[in-house]
PDB file of N, CA and C in Angstrom:
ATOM      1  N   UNK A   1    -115.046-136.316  31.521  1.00  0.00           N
ATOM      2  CA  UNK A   1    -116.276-135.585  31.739  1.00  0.00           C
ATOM      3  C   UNK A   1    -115.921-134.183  32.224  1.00  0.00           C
ATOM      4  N   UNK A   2    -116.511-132.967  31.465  1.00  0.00           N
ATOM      5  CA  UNK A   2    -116.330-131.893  32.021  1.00  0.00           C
ATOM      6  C   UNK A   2    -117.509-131.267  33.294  1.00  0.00           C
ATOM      7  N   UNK A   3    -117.145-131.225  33.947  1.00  0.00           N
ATOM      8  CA  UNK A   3    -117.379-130.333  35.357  1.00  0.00           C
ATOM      9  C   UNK A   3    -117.687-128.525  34.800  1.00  0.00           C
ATOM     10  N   UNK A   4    -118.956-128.487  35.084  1.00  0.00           N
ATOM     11  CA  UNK A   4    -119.773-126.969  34.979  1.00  0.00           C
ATOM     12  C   UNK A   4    -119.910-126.824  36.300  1.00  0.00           C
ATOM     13  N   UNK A   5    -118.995-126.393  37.300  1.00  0.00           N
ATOM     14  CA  UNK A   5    -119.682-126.204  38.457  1.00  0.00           C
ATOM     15  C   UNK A   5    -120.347-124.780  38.319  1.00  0.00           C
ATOM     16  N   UNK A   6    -120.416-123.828  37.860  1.00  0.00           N
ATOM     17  CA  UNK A   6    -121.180-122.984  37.907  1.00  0.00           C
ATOM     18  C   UNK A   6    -122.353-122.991  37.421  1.00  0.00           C
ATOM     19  N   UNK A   7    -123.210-123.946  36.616  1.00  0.00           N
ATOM     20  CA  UNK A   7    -124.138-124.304  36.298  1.00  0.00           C
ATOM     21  C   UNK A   7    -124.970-125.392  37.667  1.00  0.00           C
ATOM     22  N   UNK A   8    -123.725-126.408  38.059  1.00  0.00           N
ATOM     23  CA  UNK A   8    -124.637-126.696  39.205  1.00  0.00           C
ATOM     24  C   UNK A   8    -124.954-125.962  40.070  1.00  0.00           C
ATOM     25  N   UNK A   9    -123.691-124.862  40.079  1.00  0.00           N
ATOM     26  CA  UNK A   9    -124.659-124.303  41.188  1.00  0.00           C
ATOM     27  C   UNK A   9    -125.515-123.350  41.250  1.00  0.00           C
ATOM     28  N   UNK A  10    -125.727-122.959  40.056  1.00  0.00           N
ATOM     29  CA  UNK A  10    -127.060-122.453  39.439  1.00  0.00           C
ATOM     30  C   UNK A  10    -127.962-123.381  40.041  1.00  0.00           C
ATOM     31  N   UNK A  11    -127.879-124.097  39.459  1.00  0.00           N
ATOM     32  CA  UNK A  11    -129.422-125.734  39.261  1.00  0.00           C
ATOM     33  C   UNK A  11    -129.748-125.792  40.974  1.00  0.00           C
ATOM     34  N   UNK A  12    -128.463-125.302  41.686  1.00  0.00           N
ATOM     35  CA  UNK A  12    -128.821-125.721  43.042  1.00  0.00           C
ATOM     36  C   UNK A  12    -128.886-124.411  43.927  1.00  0.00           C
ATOM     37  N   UNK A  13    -129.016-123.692  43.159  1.00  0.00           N
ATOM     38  CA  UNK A  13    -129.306-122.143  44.253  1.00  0.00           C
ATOM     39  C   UNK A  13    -128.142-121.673  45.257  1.00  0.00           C
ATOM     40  N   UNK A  14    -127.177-121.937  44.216  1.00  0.00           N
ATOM     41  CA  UNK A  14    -126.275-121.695  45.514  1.00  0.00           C
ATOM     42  C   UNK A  14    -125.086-121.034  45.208  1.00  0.00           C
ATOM     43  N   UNK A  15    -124.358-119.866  45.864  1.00  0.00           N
ATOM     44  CA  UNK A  15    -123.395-118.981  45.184  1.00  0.00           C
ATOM     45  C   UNK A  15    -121.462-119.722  45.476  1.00  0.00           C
ATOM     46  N   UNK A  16    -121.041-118.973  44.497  1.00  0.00           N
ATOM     47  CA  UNK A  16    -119.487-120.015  44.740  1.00  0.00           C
ATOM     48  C   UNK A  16    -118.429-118.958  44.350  1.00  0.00           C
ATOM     49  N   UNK A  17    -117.771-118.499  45.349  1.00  0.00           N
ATOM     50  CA  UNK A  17    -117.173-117.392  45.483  1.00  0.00           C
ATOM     51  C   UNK A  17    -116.291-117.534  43.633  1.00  0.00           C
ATOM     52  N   UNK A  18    -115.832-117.034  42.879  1.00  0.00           N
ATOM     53  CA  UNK A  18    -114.741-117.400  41.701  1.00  0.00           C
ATOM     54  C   UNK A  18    -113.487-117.995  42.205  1.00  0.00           C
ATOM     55  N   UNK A  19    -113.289-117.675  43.426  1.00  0.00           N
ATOM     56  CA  UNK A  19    -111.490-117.866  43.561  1.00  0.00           C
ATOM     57  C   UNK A  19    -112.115-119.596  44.094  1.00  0.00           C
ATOM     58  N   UNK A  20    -113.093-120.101  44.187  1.00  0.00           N
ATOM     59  CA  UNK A  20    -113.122-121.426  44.735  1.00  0.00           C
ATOM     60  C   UNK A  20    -114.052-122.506  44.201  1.00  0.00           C
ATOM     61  N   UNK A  21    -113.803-121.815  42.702  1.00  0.00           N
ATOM     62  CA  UNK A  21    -114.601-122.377  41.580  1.00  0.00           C
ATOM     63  C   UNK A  21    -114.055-123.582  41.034  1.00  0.00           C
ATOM     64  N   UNK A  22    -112.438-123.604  40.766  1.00  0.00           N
ATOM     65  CA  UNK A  22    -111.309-124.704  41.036  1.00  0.00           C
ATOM     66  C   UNK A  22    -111.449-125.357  41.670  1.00  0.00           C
ATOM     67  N   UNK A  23    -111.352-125.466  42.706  1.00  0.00           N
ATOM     68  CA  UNK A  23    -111.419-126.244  44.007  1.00  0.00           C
ATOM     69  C   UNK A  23    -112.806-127.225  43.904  1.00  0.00           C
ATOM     70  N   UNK A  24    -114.092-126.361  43.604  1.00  0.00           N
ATOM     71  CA  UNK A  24    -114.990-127.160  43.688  1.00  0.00           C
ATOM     72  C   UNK A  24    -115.222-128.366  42.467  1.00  0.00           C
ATOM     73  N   UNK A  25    -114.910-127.628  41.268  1.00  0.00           N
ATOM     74  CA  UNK A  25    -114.550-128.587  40.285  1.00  0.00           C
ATOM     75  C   UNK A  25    -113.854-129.741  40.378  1.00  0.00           C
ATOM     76  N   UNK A  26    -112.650-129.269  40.970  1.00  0.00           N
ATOM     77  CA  UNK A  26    -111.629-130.641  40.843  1.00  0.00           C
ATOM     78  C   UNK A  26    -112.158-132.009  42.192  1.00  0.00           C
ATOM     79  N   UNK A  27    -112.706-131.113  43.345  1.00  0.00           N
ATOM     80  CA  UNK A  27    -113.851-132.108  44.267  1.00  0.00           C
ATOM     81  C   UNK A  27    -115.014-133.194  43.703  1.00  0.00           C
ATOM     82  N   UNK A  28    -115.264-132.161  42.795  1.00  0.00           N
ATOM     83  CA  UNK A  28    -116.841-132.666  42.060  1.00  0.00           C
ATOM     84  C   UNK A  28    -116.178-133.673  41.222  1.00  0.00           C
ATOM     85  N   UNK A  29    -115.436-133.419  40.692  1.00  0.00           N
ATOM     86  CA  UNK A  29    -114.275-134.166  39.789  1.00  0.00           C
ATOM     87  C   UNK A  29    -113.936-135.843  40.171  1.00  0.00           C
ATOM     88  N   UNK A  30    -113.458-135.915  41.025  1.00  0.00           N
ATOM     89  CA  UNK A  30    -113.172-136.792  42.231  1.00  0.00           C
ATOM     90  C   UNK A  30    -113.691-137.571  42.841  1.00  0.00           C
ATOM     91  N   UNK A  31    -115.173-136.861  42.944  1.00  0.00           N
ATOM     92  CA  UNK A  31    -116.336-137.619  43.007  1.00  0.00           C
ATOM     93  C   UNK A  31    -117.081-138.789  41.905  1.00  0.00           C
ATOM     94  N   UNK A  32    -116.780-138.075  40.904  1.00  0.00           N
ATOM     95  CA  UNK A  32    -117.163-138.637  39.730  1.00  0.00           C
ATOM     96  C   UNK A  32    -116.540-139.661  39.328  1.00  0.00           C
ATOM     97  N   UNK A  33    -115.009-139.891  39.527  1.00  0.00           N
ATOM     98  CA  UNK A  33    -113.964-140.609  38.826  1.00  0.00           C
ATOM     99  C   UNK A  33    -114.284-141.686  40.027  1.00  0.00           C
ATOM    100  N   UNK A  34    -114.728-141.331  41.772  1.00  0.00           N
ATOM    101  CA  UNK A  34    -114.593-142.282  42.000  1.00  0.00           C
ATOM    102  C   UNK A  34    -116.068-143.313  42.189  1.00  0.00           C
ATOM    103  N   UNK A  35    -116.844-142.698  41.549  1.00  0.00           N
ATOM    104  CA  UNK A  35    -118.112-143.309  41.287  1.00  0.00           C
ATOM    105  C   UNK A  35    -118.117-144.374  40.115  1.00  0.00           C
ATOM    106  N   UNK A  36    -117.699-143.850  39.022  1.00  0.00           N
ATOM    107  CA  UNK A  36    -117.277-144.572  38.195  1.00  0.00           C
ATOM    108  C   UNK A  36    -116.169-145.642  38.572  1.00  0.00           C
ATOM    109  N   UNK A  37    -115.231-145.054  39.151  1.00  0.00           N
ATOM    110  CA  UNK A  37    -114.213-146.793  39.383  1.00  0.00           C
ATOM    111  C   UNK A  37    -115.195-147.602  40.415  1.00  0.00           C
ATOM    112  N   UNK A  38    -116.057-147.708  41.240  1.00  0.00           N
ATOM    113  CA  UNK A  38    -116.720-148.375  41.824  1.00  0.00           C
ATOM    114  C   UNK A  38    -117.150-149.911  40.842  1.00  0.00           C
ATOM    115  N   UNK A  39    -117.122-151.180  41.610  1.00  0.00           N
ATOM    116  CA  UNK A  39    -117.656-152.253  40.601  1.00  0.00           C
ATOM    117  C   UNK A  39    -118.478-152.574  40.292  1.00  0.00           C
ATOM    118  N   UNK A  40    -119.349-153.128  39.399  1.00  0.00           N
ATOM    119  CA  UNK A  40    -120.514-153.347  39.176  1.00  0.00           C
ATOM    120  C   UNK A  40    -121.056-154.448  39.965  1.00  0.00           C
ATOM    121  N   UNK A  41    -122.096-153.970  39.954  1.00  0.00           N
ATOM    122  CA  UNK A  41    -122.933-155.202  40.812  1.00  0.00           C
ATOM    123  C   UNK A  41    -124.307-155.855  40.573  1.00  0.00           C
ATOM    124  N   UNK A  42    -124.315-157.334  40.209  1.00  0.00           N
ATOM    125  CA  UNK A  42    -125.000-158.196  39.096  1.00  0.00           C
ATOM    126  C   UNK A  42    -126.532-157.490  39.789  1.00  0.00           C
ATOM    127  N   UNK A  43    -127.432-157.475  39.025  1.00  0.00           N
ATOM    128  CA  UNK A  43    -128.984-157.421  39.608  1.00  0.00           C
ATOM    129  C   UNK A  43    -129.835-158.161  40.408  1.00  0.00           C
ATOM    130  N   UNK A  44    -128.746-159.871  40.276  1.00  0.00           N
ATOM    131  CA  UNK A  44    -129.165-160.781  41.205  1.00  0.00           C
ATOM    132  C   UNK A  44    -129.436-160.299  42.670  1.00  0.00           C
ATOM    133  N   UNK A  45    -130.140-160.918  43.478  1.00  0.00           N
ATOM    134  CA  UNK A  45    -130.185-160.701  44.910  1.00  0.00           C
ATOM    135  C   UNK A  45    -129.965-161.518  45.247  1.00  0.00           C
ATOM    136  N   UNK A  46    -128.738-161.527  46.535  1.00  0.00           N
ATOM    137  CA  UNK A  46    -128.927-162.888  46.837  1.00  0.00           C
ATOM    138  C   UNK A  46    -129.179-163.186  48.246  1.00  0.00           C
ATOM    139  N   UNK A  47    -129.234-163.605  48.701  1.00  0.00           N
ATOM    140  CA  UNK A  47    -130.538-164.313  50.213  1.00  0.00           C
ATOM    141  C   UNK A  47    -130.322-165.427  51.206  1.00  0.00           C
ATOM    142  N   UNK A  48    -129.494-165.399  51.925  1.00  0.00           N
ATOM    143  CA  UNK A  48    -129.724-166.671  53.178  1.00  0.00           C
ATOM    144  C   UNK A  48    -130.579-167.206  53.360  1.00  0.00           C
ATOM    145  N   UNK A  49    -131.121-168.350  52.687  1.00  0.00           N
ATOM    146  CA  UNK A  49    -132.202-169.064  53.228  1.00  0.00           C
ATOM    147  C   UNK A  49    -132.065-169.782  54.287  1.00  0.00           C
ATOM    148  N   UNK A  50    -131.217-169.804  54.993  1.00  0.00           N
ATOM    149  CA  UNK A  50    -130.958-170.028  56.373  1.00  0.00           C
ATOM    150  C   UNK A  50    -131.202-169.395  57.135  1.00  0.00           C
ATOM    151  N   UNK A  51    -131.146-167.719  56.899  1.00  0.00           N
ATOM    152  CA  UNK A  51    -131.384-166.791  57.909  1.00  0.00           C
ATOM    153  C   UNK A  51    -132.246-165.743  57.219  1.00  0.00           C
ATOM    154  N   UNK A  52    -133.304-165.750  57.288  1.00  0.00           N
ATOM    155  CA  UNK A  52    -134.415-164.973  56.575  1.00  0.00           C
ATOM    156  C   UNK A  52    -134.359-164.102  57.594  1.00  0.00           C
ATOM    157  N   UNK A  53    -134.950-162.993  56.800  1.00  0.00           N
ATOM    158  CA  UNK A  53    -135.041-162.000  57.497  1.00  0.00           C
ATOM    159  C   UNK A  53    -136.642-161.197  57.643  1.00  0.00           C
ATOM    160  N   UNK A  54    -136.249-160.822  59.181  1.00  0.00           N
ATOM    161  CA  UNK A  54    -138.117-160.391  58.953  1.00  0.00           C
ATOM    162  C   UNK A  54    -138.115-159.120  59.366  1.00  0.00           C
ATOM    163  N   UNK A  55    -139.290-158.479  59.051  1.00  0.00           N
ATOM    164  CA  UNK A  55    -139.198-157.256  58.493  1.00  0.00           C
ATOM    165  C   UNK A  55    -140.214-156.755  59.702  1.00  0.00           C
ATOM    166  N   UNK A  56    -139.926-155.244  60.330  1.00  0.00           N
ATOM    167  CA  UNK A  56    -141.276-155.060  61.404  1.00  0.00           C
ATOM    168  C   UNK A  56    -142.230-154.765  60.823  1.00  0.00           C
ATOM    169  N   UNK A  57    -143.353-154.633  61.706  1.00  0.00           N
ATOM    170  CA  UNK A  57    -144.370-153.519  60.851  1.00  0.00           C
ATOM    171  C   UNK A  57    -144.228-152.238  61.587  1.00  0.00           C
ATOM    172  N   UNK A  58    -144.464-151.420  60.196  1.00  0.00           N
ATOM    173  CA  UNK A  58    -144.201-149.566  60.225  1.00  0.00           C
ATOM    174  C   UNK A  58    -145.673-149.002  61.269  1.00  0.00           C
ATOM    175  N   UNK A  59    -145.662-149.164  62.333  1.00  0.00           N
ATOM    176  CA  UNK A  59    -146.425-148.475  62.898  1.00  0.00           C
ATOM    177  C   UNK A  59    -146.398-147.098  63.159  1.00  0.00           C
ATOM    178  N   UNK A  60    -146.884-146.090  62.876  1.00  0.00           N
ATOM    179  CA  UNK A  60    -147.045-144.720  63.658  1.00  0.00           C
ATOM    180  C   UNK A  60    -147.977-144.521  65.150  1.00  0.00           C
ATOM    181  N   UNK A  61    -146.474-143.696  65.162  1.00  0.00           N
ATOM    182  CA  UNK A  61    -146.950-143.074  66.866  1.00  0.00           C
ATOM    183  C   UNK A  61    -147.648-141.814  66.832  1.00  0.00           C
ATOM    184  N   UNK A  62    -148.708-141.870  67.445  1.00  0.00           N
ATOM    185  CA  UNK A  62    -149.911-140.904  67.277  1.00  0.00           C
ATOM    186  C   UNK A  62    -149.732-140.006  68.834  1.00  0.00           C
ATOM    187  N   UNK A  63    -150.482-139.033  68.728  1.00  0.00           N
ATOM    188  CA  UNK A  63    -150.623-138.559  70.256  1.00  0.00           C
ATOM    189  C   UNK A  63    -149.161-138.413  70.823  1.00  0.00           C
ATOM    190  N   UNK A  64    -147.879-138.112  70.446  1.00  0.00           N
ATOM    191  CA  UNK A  64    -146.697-138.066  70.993  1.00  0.00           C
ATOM    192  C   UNK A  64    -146.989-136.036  71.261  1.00  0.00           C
ATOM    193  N   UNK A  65    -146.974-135.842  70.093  1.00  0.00           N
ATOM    194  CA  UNK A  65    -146.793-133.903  70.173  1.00  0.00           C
ATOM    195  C   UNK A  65    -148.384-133.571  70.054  1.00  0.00           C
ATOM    196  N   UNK A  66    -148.643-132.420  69.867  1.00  0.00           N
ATOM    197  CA  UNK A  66    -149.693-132.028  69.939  1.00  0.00           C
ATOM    198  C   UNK A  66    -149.377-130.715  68.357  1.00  0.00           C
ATOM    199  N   UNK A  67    -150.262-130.493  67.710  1.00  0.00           N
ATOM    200  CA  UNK A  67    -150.053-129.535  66.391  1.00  0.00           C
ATOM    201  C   UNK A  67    -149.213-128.302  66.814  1.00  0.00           C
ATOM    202  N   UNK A  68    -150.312-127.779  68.326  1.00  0.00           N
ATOM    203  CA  UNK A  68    -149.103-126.420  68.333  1.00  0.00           C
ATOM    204  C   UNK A  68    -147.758-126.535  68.912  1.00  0.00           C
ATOM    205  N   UNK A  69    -147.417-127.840  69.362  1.00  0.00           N
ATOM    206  CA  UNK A  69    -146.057-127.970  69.817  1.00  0.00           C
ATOM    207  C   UNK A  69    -145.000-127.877  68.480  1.00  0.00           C
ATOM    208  N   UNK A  70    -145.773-129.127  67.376  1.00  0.00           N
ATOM    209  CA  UNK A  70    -145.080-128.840  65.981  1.00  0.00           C
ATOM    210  C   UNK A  70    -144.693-127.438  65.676  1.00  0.00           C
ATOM    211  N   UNK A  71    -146.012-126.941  65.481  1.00  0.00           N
ATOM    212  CA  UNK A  71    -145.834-125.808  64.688  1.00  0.00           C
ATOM    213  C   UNK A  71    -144.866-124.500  65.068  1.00  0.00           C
ATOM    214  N   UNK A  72    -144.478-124.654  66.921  1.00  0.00           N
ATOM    215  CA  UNK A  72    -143.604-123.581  67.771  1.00  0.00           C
ATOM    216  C   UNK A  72    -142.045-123.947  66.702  1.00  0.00           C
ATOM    217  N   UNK A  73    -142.043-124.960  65.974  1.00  0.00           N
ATOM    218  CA  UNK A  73    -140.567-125.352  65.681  1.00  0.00           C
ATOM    219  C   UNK A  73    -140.584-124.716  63.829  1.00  0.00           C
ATOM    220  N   UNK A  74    -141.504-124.491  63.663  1.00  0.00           N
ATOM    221  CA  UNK A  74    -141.603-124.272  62.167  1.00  0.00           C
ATOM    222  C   UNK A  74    -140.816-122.562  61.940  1.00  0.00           C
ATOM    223  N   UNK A  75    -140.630-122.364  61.029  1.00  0.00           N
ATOM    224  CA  UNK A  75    -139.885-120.801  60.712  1.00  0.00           C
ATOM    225  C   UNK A  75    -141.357-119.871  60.491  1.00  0.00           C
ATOM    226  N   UNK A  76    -142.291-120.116  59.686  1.00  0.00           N
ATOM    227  CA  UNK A  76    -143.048-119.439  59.352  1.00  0.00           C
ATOM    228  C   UNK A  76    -144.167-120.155  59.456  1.00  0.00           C
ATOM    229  N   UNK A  77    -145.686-119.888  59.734  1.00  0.00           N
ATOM    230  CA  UNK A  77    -146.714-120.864  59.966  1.00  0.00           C
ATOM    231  C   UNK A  77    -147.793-119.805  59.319  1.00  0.00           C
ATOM    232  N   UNK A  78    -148.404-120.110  58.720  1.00  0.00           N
ATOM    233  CA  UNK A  78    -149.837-118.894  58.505  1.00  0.00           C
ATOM    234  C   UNK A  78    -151.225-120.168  58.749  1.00  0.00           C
ATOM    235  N   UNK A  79    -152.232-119.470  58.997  1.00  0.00           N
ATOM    236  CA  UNK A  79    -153.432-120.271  59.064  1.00  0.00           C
ATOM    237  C   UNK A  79    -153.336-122.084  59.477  1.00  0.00           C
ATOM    238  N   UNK A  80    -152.046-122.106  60.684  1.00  0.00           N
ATOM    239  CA  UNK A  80    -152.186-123.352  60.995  1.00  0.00           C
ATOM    240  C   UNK A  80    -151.127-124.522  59.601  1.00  0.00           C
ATOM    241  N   UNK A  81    -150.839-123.809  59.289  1.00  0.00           N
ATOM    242  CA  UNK A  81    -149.793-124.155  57.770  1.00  0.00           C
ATOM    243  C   UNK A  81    -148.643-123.969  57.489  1.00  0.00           C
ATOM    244  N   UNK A  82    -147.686-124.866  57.360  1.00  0.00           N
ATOM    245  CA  UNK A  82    -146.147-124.315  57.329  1.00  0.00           C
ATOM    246  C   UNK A  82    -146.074-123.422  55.835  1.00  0.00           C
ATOM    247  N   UNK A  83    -145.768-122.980  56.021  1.00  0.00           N
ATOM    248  CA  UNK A  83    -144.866-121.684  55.165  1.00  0.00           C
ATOM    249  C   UNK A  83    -143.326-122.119  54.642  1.00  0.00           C
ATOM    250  N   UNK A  84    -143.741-122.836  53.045  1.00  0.00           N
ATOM    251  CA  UNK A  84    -141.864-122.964  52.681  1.00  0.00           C
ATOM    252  C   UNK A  84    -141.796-121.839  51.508  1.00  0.00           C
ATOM    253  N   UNK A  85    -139.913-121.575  51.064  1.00  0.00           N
ATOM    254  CA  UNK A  85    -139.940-120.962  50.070  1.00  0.00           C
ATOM    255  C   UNK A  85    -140.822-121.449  48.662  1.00  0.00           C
ATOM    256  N   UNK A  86    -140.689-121.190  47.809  1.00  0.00           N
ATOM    257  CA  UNK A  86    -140.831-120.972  46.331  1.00  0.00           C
ATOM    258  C   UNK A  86    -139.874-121.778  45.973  1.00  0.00           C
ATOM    259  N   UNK A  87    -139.733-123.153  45.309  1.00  0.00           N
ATOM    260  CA  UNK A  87    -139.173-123.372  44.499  1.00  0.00           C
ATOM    261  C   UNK A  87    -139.101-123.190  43.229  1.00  0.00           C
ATOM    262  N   UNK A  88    -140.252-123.425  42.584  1.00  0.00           N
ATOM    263  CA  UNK A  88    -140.555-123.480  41.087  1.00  0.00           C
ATOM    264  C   UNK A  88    -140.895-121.943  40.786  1.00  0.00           C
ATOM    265  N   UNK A  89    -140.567-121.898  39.326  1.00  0.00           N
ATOM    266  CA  UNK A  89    -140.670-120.405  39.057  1.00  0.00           C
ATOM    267  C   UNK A  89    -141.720-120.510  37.863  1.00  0.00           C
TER     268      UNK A  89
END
C-alpha cells in the first residue's frame, strides 16, 4: 500500500515540514502493516453465562455548573453560543 502522506495531511488540515515527510510515511507505514498483521476475530460474541454482566443506567448530572461558568472556558462565545471554526467549505 502506498502512503500519500501529503494528501492526508491535506484531508487533515495539517502542515508537514518536507524534510519529515519520510519519516511520517514510513510511521503511517507501520501502522498499517501492523493493523493488518493483527488476527481476525470471528463475529461471534461470546458471554459468561455464569457471570452476566449488568449494565448501569446513564444518568445525567444536572445543576453541577451553571451556563456562564461553561461558557468562561469556551475560546469564543457570541449570543450565549460557542463559536467553532469552519469546517466545511
Amino acid at each position: 500500500m502506498d502512503i500519500d502522506i501529503k494528501y492526508i495531511a491535506k484531508l487533515s488540515r495539517i502542515s508537514i515540514n518536507p524534510e519529515d515527510e519520510a519519516k511520517f510515511e514510513k510511521n503511517m507505514q507501520e501502522i498499517v502493516d501492523m493493523v493488518n498483521g493483527m488476527p481476525e476475530i470471528s463475529d461471534e460474541l461470546i458471554l459468561d453465562k455464569n457471570n452476566a454482566m449488568t449494565l448501569r443506567e446513564d444518568v445525567a448530572e444536572t445543576g453541577k455548573f451553571t451556563r456562564e461558568e461553561l461558557m468562561k472556558n469556551a475560546p469564543e462565545v457570541q449570543a450565549g453560543c460557542l463559536l467553532v471554526p469552519k469546517t466545511v467549505e
